[in-house]
PDB file of N, CA and C in Angstrom:
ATOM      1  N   UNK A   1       0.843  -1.165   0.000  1.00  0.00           N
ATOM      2  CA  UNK A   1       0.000   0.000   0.000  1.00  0.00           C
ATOM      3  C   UNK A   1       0.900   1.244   0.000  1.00  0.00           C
ATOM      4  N   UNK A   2       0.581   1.909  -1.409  1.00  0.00           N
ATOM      5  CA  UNK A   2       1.531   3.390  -0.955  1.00  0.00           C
ATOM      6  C   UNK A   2       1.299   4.342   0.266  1.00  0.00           C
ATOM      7  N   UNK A   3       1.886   4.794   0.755  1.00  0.00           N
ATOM      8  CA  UNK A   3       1.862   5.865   2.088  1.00  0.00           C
ATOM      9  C   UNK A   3       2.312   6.861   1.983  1.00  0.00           C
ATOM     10  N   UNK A   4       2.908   7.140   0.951  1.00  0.00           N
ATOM     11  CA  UNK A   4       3.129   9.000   0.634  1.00  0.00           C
ATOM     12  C   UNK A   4       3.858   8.621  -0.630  1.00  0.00           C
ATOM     13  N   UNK A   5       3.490   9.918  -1.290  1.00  0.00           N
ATOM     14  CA  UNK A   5       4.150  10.526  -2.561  1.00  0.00           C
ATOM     15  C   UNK A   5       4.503  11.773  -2.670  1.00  0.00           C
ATOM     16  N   UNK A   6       5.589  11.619  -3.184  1.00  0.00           N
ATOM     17  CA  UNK A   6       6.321  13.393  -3.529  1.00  0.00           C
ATOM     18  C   UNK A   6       6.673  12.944  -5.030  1.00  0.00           C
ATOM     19  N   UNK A   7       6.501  14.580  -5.406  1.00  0.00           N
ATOM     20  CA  UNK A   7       6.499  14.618  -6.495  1.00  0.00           C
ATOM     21  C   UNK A   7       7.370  16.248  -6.957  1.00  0.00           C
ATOM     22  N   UNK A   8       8.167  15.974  -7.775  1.00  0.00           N
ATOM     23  CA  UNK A   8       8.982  17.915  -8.322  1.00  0.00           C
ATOM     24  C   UNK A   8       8.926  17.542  -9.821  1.00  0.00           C
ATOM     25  N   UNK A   9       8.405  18.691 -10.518  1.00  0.00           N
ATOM     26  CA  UNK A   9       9.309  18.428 -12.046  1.00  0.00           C
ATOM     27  C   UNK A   9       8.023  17.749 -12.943  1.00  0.00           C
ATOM     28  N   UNK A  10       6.601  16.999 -12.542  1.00  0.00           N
ATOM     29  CA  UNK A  10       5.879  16.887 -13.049  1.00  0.00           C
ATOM     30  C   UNK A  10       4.628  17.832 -13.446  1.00  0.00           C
ATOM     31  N   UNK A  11       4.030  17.642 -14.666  1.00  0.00           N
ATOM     32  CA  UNK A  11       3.641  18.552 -14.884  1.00  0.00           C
ATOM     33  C   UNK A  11       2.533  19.732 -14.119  1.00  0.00           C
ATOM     34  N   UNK A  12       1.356  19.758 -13.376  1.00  0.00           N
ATOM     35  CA  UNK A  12       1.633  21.715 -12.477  1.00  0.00           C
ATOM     36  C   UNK A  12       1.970  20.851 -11.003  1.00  0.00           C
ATOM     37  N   UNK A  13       3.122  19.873 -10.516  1.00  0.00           N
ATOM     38  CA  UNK A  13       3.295  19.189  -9.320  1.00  0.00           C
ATOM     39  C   UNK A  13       4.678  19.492  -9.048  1.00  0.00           C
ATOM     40  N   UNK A  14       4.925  20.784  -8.297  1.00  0.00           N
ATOM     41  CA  UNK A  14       5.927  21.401  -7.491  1.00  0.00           C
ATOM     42  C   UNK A  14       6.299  21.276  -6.305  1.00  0.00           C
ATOM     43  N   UNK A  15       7.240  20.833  -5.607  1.00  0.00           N
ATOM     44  CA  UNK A  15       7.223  20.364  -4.548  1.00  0.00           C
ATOM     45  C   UNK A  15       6.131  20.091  -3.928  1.00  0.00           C
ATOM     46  N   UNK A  16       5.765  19.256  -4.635  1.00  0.00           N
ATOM     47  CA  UNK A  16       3.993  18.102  -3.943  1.00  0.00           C
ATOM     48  C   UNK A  16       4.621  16.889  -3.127  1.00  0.00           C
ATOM     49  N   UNK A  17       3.774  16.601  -2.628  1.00  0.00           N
ATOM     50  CA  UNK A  17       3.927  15.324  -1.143  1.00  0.00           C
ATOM     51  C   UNK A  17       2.255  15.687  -0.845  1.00  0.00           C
ATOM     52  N   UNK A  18       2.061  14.069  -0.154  1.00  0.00           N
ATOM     53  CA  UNK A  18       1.011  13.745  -0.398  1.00  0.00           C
ATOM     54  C   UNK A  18       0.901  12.390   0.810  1.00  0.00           C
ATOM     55  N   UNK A  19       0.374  12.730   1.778  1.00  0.00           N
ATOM     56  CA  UNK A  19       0.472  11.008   2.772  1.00  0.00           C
ATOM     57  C   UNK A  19      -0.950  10.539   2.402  1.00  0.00           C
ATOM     58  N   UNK A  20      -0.867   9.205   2.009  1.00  0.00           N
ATOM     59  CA  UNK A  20      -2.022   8.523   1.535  1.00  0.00           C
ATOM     60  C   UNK A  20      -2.614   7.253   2.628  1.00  0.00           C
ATOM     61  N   UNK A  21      -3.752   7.725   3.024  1.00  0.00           N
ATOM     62  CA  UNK A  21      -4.455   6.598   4.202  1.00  0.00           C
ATOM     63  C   UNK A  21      -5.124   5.301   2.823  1.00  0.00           C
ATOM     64  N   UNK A  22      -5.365   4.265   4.067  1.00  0.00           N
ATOM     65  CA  UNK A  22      -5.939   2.985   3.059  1.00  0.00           C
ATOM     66  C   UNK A  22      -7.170   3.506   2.189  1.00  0.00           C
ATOM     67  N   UNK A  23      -7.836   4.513   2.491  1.00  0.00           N
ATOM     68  CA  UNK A  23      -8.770   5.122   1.504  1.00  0.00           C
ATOM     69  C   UNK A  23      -8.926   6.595   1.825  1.00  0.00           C
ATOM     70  N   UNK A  24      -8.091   7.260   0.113  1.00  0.00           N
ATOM     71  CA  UNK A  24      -7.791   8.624   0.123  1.00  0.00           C
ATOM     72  C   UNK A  24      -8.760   9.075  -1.078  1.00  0.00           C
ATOM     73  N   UNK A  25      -9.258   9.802  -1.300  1.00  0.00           N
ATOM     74  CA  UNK A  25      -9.872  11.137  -1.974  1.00  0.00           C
ATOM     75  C   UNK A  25      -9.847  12.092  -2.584  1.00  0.00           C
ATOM     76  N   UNK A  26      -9.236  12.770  -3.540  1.00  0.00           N
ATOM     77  CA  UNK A  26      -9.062  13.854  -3.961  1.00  0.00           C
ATOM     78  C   UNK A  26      -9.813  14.817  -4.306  1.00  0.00           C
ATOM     79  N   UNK A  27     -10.333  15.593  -3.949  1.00  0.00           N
ATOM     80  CA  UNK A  27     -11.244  16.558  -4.428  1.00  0.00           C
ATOM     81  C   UNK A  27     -10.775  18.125  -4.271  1.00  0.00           C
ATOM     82  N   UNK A  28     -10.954  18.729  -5.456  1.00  0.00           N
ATOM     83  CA  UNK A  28     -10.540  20.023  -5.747  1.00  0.00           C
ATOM     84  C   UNK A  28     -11.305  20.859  -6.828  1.00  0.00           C
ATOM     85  N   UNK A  29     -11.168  22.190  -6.943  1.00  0.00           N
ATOM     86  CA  UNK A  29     -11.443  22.665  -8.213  1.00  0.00           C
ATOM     87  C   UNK A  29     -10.798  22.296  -9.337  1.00  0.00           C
ATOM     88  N   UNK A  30     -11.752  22.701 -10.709  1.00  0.00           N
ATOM     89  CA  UNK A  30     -10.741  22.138 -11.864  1.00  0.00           C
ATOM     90  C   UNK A  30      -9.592  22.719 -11.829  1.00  0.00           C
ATOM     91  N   UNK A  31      -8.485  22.009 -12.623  1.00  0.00           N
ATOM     92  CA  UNK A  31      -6.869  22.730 -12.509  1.00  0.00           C
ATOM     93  C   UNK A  31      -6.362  22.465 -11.071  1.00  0.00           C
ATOM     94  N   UNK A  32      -6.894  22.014 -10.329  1.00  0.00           N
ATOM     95  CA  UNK A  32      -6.002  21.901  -9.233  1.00  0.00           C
ATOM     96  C   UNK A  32      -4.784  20.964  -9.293  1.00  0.00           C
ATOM     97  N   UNK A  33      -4.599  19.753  -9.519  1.00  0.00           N
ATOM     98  CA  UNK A  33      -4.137  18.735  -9.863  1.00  0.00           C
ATOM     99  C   UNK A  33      -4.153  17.729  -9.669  1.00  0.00           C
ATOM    100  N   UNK A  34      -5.342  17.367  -9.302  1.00  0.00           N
ATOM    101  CA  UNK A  34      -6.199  16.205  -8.700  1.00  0.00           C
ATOM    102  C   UNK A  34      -5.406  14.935 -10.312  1.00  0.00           C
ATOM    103  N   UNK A  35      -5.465  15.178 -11.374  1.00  0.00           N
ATOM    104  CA  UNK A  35      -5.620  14.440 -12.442  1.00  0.00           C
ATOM    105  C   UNK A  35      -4.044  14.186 -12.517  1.00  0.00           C
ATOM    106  N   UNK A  36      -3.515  15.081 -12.229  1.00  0.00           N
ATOM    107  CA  UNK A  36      -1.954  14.810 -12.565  1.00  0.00           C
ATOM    108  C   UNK A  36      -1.536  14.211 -11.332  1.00  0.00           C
ATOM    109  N   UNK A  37      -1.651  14.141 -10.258  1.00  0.00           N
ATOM    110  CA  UNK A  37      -1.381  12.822  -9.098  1.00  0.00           C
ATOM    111  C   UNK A  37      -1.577  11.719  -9.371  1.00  0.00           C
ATOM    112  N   UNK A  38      -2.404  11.479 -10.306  1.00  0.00           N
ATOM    113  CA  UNK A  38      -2.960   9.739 -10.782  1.00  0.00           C
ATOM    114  C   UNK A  38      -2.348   9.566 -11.541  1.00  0.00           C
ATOM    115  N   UNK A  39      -1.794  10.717 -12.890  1.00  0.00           N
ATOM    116  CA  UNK A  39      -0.865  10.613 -14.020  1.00  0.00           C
ATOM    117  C   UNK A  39       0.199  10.129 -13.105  1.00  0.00           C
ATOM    118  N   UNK A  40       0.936  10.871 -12.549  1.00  0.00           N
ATOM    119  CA  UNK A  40       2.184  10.974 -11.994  1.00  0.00           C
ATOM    120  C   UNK A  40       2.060   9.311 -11.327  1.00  0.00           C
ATOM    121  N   UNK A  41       1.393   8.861 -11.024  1.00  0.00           N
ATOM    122  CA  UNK A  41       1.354   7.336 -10.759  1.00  0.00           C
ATOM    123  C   UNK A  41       1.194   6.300 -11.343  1.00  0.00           C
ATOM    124  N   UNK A  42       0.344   6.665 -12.657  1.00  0.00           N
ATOM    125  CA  UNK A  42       0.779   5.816 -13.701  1.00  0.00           C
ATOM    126  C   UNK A  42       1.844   5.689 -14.380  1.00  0.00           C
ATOM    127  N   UNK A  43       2.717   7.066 -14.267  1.00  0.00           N
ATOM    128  CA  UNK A  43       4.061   7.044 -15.206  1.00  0.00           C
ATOM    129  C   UNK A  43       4.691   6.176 -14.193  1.00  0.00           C
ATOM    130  N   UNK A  44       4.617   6.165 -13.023  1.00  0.00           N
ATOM    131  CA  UNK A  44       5.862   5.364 -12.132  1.00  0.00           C
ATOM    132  C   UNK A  44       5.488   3.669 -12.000  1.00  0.00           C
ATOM    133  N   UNK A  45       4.220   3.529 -12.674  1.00  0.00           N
ATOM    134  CA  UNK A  45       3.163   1.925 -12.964  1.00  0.00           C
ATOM    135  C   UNK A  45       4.416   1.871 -13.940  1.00  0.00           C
ATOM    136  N   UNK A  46       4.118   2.603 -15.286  1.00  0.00           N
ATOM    137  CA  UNK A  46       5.314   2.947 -16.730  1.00  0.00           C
ATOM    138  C   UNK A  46       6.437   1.813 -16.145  1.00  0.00           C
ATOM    139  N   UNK A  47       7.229   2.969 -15.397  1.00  0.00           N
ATOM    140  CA  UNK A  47       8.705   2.685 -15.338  1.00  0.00           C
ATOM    141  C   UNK A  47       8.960   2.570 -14.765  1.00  0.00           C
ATOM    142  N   UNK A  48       8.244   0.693 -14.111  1.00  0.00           N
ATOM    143  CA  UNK A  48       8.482  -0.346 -13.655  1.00  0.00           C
ATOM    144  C   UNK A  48       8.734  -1.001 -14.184  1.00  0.00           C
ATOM    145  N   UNK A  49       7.682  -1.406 -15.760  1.00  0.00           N
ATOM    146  CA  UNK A  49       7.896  -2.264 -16.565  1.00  0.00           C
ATOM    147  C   UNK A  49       8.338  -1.899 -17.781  1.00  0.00           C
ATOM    148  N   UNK A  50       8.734  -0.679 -18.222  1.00  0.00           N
ATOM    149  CA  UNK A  50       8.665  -0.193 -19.850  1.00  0.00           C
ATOM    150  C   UNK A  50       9.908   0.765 -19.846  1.00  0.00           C
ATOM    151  N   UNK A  51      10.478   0.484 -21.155  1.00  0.00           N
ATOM    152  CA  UNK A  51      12.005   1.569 -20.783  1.00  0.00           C
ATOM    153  C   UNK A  51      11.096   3.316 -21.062  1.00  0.00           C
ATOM    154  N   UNK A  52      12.377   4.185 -20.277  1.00  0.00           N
ATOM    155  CA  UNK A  52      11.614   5.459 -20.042  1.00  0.00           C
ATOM    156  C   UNK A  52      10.820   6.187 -20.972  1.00  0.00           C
ATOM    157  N   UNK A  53      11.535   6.455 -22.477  1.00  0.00           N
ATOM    158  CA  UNK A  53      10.505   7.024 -23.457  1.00  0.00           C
ATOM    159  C   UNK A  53       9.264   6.258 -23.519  1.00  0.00           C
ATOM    160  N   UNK A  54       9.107   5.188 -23.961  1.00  0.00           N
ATOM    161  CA  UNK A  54       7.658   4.529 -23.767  1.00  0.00           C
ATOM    162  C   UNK A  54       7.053   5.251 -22.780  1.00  0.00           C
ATOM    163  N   UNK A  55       7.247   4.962 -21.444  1.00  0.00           N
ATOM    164  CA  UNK A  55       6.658   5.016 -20.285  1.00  0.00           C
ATOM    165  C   UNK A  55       5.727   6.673 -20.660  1.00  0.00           C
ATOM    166  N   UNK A  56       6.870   7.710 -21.170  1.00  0.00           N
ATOM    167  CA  UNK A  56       6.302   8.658 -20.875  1.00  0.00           C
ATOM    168  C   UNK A  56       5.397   9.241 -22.390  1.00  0.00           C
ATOM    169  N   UNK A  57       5.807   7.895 -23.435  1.00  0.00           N
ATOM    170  CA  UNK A  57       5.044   8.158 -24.834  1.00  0.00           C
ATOM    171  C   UNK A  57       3.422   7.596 -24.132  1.00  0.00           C
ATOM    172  N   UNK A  58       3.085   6.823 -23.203  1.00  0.00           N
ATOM    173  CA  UNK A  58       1.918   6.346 -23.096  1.00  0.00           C
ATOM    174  C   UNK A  58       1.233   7.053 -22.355  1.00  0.00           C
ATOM    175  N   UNK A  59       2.104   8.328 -21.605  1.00  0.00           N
ATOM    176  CA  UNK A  59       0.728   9.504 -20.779  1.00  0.00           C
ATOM    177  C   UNK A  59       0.539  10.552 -21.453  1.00  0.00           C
ATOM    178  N   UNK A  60      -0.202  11.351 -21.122  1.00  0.00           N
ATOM    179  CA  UNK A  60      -1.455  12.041 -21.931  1.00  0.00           C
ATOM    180  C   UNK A  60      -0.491  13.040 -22.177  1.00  0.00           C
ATOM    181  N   UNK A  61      -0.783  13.546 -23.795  1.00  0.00           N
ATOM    182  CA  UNK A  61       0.165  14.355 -24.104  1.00  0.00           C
ATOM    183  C   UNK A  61       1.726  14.035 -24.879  1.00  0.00           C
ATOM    184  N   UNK A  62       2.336  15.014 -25.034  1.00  0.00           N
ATOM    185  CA  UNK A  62       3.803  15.066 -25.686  1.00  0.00           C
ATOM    186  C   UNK A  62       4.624  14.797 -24.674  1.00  0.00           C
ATOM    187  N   UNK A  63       6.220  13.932 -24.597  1.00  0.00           N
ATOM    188  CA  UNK A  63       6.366  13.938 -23.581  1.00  0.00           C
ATOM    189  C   UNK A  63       7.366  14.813 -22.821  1.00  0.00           C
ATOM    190  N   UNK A  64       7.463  15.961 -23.964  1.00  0.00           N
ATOM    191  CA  UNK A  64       7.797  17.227 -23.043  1.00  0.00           C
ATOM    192  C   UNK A  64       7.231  17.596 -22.611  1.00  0.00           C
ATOM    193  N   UNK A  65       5.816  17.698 -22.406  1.00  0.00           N
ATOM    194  CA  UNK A  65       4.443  18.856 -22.126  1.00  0.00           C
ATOM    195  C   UNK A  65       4.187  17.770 -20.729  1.00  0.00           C
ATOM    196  N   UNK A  66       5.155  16.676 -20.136  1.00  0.00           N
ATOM    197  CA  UNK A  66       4.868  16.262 -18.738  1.00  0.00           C
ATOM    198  C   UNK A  66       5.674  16.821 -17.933  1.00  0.00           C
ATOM    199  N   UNK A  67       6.776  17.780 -18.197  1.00  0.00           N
ATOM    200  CA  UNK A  67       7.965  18.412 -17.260  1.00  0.00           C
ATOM    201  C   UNK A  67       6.894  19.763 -16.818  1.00  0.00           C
ATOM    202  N   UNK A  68       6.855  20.091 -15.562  1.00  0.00           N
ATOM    203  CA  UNK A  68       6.013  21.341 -15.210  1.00  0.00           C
ATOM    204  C   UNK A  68       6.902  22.655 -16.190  1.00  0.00           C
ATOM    205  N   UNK A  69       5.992  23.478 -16.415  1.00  0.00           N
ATOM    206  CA  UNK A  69       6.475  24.554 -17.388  1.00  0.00           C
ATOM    207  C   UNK A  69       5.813  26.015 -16.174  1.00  0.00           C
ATOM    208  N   UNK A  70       6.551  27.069 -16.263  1.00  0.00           N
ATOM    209  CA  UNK A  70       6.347  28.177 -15.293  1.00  0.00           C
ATOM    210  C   UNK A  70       6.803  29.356 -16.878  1.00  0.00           C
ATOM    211  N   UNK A  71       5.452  29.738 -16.748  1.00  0.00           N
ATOM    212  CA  UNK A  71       5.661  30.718 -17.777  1.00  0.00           C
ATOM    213  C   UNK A  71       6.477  30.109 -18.988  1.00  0.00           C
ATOM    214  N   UNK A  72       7.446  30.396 -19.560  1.00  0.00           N
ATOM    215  CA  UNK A  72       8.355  30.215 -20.952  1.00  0.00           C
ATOM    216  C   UNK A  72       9.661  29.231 -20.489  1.00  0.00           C
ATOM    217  N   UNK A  73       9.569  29.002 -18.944  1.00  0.00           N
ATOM    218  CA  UNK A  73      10.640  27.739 -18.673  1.00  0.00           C
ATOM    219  C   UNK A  73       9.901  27.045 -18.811  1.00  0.00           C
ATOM    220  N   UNK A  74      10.503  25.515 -18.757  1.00  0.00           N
ATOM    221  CA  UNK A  74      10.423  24.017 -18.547  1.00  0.00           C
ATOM    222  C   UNK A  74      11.456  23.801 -17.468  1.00  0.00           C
ATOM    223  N   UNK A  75      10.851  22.960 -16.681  1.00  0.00           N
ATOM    224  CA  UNK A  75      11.589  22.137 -15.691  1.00  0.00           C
ATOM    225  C   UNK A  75      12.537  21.152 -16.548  1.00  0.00           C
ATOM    226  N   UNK A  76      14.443  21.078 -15.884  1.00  0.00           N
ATOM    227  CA  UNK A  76      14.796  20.219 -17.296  1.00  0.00           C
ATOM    228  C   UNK A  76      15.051  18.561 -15.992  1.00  0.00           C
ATOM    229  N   UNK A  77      13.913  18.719 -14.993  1.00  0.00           N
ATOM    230  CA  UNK A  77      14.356  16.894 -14.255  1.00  0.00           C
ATOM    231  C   UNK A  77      12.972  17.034 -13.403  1.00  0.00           C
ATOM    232  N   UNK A  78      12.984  16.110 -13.138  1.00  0.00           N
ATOM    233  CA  UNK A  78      12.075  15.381 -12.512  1.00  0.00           C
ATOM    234  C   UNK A  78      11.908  14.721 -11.171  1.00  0.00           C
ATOM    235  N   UNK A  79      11.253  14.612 -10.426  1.00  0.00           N
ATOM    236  CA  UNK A  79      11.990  13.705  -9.010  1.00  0.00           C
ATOM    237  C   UNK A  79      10.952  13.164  -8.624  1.00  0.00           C
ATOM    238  N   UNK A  80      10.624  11.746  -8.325  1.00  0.00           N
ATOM    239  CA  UNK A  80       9.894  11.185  -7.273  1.00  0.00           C
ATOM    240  C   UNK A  80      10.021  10.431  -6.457  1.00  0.00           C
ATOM    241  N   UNK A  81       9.400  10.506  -5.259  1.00  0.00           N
ATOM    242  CA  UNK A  81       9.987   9.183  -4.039  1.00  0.00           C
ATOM    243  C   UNK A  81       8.198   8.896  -3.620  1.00  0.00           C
ATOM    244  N   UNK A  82       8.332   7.401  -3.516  1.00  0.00           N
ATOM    245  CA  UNK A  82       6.754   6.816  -2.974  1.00  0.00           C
ATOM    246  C   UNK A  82       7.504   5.980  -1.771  1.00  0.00           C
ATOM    247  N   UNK A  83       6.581   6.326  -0.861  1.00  0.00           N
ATOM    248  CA  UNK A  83       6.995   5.253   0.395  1.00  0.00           C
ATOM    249  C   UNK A  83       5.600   4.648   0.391  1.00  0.00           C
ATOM    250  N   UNK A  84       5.686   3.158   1.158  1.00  0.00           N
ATOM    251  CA  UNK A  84       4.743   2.228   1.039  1.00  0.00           C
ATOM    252  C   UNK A  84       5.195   0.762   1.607  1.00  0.00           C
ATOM    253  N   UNK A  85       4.014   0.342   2.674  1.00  0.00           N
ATOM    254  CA  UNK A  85       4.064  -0.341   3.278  1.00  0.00           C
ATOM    255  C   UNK A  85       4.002  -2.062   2.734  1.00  0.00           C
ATOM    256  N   UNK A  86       4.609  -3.242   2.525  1.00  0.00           N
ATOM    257  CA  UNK A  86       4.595  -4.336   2.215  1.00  0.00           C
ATOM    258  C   UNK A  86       3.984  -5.344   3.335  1.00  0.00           C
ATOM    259  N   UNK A  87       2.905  -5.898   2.654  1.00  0.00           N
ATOM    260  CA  UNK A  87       2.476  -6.969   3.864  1.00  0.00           C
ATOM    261  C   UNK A  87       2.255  -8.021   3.618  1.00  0.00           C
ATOM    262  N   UNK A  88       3.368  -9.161   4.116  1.00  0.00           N
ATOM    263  CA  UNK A  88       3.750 -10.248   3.781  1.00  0.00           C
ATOM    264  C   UNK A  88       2.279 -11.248   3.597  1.00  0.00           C
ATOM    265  N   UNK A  89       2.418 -12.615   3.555  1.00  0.00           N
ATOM    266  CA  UNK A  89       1.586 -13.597   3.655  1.00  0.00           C
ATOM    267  C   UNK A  89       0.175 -13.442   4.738  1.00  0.00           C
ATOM    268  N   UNK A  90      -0.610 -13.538   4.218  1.00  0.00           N
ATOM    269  CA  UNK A  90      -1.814 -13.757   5.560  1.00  0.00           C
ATOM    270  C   UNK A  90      -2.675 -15.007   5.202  1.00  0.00           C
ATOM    271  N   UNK A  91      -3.247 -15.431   6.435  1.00  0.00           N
ATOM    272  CA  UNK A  91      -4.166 -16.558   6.370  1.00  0.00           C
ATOM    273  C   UNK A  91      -5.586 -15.908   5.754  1.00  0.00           C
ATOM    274  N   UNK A  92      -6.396 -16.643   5.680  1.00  0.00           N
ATOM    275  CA  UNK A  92      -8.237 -16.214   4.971  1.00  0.00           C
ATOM    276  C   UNK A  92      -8.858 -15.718   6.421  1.00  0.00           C
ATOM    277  N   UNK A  93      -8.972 -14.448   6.718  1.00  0.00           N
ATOM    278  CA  UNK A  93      -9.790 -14.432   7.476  1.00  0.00           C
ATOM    279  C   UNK A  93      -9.369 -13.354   8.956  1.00  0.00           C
ATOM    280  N   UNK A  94      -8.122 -13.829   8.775  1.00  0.00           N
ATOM    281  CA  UNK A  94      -7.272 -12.792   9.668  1.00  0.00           C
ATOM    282  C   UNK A  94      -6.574 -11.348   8.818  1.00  0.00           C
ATOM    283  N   UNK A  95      -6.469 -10.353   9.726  1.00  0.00           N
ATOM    284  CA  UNK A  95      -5.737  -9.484   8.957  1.00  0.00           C
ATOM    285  C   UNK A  95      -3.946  -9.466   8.274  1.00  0.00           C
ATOM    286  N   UNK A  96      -3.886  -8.686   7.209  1.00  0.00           N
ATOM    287  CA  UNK A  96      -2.718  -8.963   6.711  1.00  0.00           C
ATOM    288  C   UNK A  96      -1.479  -8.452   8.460  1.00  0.00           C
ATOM    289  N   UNK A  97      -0.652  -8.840   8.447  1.00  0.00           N
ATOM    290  CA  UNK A  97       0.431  -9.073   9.447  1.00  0.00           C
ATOM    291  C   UNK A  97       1.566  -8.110   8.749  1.00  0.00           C
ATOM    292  N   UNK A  98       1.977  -6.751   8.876  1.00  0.00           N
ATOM    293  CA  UNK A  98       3.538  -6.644   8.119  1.00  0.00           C
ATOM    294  C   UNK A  98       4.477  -7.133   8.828  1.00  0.00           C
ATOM    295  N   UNK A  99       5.502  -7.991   7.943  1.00  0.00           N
ATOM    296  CA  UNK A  99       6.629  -8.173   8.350  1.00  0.00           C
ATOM    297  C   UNK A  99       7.528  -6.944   9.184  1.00  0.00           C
ATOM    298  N   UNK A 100       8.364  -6.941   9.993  1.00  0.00           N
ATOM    299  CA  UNK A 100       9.706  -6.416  10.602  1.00  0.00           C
ATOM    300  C   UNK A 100       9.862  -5.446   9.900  1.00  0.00           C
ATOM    301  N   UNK A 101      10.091  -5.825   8.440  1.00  0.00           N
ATOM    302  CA  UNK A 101      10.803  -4.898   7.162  1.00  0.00           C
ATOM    303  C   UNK A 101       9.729  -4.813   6.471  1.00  0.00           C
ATOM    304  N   UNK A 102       9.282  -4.191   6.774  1.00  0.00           N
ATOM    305  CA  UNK A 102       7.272  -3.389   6.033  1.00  0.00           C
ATOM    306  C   UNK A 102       7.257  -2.295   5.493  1.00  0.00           C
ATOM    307  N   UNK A 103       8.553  -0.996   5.413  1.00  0.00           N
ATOM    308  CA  UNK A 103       8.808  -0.062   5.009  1.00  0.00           C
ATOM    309  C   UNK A 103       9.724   0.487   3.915  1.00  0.00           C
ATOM    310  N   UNK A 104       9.381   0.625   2.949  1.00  0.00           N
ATOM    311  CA  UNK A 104      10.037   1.085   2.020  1.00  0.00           C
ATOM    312  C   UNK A 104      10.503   2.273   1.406  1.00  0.00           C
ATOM    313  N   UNK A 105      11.047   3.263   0.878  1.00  0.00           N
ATOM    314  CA  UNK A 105      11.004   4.243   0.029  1.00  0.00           C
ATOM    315  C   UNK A 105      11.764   4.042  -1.116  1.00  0.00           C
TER     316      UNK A 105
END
């Protein structure tokens, strides 16, 4: 289960961070960036499995037009870190158990 996301360098997601409970919500006005938090998580779905141009030929748009742009710059990098909890084996019926080492970033 992810437990936070940060995000720099994606497109309007500027020093964004984000702690995510087992059921999170987004709600905002339009343009806020409710849509590009889910992008920004599918590109990192991407490039897990797909080398990087793919990854970023398959989200919406050109894949320069995913670097945040401020007026007539472009951002020229990107940064993300997801932390998220791993929970080993469970029986039917009981709750999942995390292992010792349950924490990741």
């Amino acid at each position: 289960m992810i437990t936070r996301l940060e995000v720099d360098g994606f497109k309007s997601l500027r020093s964004f961070a984000v702690d995510l409970e087992p059921f999170t919500v987004f709600i905002g006005p339009n343009s806020a960036g409710k849509s590009n938090v889910l992008e920004a998580l599918g590109l990192l779905s991407r490039l897990a499995s797909q080398p990087i141009a793919e990854a970023f030929k398959a989200g919406r748009g050109r894949p320069g037009d995913q670097f945040t742009r401020a007026g007539a710059e472009t951002a020229q990098a990107m940064s993300f870190a997801v932390e998220f909890v791993f929970f080993g084996e469970y029986s039917f019926g009981s709750p999942p158990i995390p292992p010792p080492q349950s924490r990741f970033r």
